[in-house]
Protein backbone atom coordinates (compact mmCIF):
# COMPACT_ATOMS: atom_id res chain seq x y z
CA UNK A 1 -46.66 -135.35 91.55
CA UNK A 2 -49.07 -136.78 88.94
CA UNK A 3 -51.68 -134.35 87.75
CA UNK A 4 -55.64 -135.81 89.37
CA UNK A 5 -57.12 -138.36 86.96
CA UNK A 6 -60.20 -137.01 85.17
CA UNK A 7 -61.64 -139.93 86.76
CA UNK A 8 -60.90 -139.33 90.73
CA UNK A 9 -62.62 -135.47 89.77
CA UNK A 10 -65.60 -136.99 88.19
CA UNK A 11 -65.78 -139.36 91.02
CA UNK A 12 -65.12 -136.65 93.47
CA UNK A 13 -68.12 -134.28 92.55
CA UNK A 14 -70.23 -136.91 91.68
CA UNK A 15 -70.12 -137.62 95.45
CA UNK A 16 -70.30 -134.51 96.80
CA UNK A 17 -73.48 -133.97 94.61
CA UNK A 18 -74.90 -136.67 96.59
CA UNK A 19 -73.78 -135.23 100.24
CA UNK A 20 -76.60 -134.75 103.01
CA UNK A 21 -76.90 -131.79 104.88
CA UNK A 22 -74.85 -133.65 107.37
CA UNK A 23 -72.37 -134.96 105.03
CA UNK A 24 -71.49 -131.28 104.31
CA UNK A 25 -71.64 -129.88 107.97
CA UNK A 26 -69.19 -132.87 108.41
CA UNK A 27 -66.92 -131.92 105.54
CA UNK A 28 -67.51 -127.90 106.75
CA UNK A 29 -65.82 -129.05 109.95
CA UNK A 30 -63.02 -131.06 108.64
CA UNK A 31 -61.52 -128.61 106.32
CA UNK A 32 -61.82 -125.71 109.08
CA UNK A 33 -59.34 -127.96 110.94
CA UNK A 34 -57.47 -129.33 108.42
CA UNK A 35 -57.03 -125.71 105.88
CA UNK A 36 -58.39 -123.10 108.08
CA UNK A 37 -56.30 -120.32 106.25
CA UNK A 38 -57.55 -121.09 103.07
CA UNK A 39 -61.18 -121.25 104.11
CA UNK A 40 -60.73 -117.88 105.94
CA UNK A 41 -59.77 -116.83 102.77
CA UNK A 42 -62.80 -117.70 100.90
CA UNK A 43 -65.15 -116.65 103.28
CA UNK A 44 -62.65 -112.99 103.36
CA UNK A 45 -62.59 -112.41 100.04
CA UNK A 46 -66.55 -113.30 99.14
CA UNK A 47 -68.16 -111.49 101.99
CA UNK A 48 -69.13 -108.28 99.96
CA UNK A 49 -70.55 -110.86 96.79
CA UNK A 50 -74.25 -112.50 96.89
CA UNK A 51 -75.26 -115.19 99.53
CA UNK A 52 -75.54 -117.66 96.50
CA UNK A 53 -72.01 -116.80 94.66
CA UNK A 54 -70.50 -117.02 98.40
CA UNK A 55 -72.08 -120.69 98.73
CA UNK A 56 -70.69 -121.78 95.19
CA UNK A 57 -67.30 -120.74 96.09
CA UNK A 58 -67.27 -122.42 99.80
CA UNK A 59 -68.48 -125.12 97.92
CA UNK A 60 -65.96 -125.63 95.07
CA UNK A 61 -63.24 -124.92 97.17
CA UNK A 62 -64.45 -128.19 99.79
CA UNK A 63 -64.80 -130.20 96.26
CA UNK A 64 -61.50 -129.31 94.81
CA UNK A 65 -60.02 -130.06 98.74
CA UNK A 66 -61.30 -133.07 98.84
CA UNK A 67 -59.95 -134.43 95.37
CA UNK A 68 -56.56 -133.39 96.58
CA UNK A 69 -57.30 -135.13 99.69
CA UNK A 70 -58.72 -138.24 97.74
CA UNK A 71 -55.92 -138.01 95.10
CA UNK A 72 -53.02 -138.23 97.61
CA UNK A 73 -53.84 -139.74 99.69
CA UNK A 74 -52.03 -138.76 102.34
CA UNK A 75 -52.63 -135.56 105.08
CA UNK A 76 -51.76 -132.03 102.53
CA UNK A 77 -50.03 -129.84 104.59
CA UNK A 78 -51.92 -126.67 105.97
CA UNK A 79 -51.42 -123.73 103.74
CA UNK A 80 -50.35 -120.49 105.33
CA UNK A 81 -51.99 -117.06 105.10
CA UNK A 82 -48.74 -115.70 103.26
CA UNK A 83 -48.16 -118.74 101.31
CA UNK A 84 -51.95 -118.18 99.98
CA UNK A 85 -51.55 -114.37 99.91
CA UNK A 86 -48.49 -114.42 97.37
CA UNK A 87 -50.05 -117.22 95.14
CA UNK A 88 -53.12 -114.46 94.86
CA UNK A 89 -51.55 -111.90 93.84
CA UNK A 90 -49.43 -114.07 91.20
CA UNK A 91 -52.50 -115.34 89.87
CA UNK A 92 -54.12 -111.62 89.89
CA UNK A 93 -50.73 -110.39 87.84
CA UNK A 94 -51.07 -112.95 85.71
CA UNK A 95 -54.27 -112.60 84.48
CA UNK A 96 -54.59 -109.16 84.05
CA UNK A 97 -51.05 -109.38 81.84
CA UNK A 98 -53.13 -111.88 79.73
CA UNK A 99 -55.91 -108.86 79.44
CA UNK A 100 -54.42 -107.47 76.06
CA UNK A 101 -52.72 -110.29 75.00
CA UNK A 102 -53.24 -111.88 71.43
CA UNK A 103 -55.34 -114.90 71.12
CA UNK A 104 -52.97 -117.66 70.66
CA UNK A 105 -50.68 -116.24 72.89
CA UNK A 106 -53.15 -116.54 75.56
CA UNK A 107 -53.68 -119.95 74.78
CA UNK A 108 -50.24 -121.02 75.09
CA UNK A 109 -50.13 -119.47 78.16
CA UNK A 110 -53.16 -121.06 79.62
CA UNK A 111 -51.66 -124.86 78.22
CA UNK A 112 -48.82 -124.19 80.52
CA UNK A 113 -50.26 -122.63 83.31
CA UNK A 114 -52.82 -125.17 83.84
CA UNK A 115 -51.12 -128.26 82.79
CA UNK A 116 -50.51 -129.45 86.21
CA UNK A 117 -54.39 -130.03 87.11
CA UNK A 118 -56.14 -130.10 83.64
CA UNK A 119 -59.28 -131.71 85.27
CA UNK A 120 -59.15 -129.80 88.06
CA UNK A 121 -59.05 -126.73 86.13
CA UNK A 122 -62.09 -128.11 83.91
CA UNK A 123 -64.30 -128.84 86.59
CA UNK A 124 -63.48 -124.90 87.82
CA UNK A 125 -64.53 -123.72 84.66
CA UNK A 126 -67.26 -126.02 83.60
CA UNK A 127 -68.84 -125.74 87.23
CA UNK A 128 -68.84 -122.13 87.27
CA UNK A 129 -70.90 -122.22 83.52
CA UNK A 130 -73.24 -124.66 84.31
CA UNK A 131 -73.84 -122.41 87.93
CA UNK A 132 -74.57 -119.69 85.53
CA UNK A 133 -76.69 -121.60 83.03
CA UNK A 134 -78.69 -123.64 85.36
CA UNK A 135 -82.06 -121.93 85.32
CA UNK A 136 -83.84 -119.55 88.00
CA UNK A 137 -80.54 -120.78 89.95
CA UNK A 138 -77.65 -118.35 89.61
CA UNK A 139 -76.50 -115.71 87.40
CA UNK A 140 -73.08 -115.05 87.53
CA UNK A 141 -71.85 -111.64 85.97
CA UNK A 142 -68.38 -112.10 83.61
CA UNK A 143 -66.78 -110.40 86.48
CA UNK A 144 -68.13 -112.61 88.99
CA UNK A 145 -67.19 -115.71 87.10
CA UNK A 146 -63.50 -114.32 86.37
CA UNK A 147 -63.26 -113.60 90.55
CA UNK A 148 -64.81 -117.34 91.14
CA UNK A 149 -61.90 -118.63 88.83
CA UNK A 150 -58.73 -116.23 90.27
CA UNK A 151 -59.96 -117.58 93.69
CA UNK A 152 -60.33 -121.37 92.70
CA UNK A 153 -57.35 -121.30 90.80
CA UNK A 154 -55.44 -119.48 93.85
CA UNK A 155 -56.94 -122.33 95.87
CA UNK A 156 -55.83 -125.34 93.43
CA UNK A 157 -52.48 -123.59 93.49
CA UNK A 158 -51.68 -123.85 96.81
CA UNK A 159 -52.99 -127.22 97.76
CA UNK A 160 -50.78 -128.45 94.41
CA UNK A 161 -47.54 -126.65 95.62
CA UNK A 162 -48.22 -129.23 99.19
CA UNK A 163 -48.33 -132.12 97.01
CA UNK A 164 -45.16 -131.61 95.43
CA UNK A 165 -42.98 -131.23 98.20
């Protein structure tokens, strides 16, 4: 499959910025029924962090499931527990191989392993700066921010392996 267009993201959180507290509860619902194993995950493996980190995570993972769900257009497959489970722990190996690793070798590394979402991948990354920039509203630790990303990218991971079959 074709990688998102930066403009379907953009488009994408723009309107979720502009959801209601209904428009969310709605969305909440959906993706319980339509990827409950992936939000169990989320909620799983944020319960010991802060109420606020917990609530950006639940909320970038309904923004980065609805792009797929915009970008495809058609139903995504549920993800399985194992299926979710295994990409984890590839992601985990991964990045701490990458802990010691030279500069540019990192780089490569992160072209290729990111290449198929780019702007998916960017709105992970700039999202989870501006959360910690954004004034009196969150602080995110480096550690924090570095979880946040192993358990976005886990989550863009999986939904991208049900697009390609």
């Amino acid at each position: 499959m074709e990688p998102l267009s930066e403009e379907l993201v953009d488009e994408t959180c723009e309107g979720f910025a502009a959801y209601t507290d209904e428009q969310a509860y709605e969305e909440a619902q959906a993706v319980g029924k339509n990827q409950p194993e992936i939000l169990a995950f989320i909620m799983e493996m944020t319960e010991d962090l802060d109420q606020e980190i917990r609530e950006l995570a639940v909320y970038m993972f309904f923004v980065i499931n609805r792009m797929f769900q915009n970008g495809y257009g058609r139903k995504i497959g549920k993800v399985s527990s194992d299926e979710i489970i295994k990409c984890y722990e590839d992601n985990e190996k991964l990045l701490e191989s990458l802990g010691g690793a030279h500069e540019k070798f990192f780089e490569r590394v992160a072209q290729v392993q990111m290449s198929s979402q780019p702007y998916v991948i960017r709105y992970i990354v700039e999202t989870l700066f501006e959360a910690d920039q954004e004034e009196g509203v969150l602080h995110l630790e480096e550690e924090d921010m570095g979880y946040l990303f192993l358990l976005m990218k886990t989550v863009l991971d999986v939904l991208n392996k049900k697009t390609d079959v």
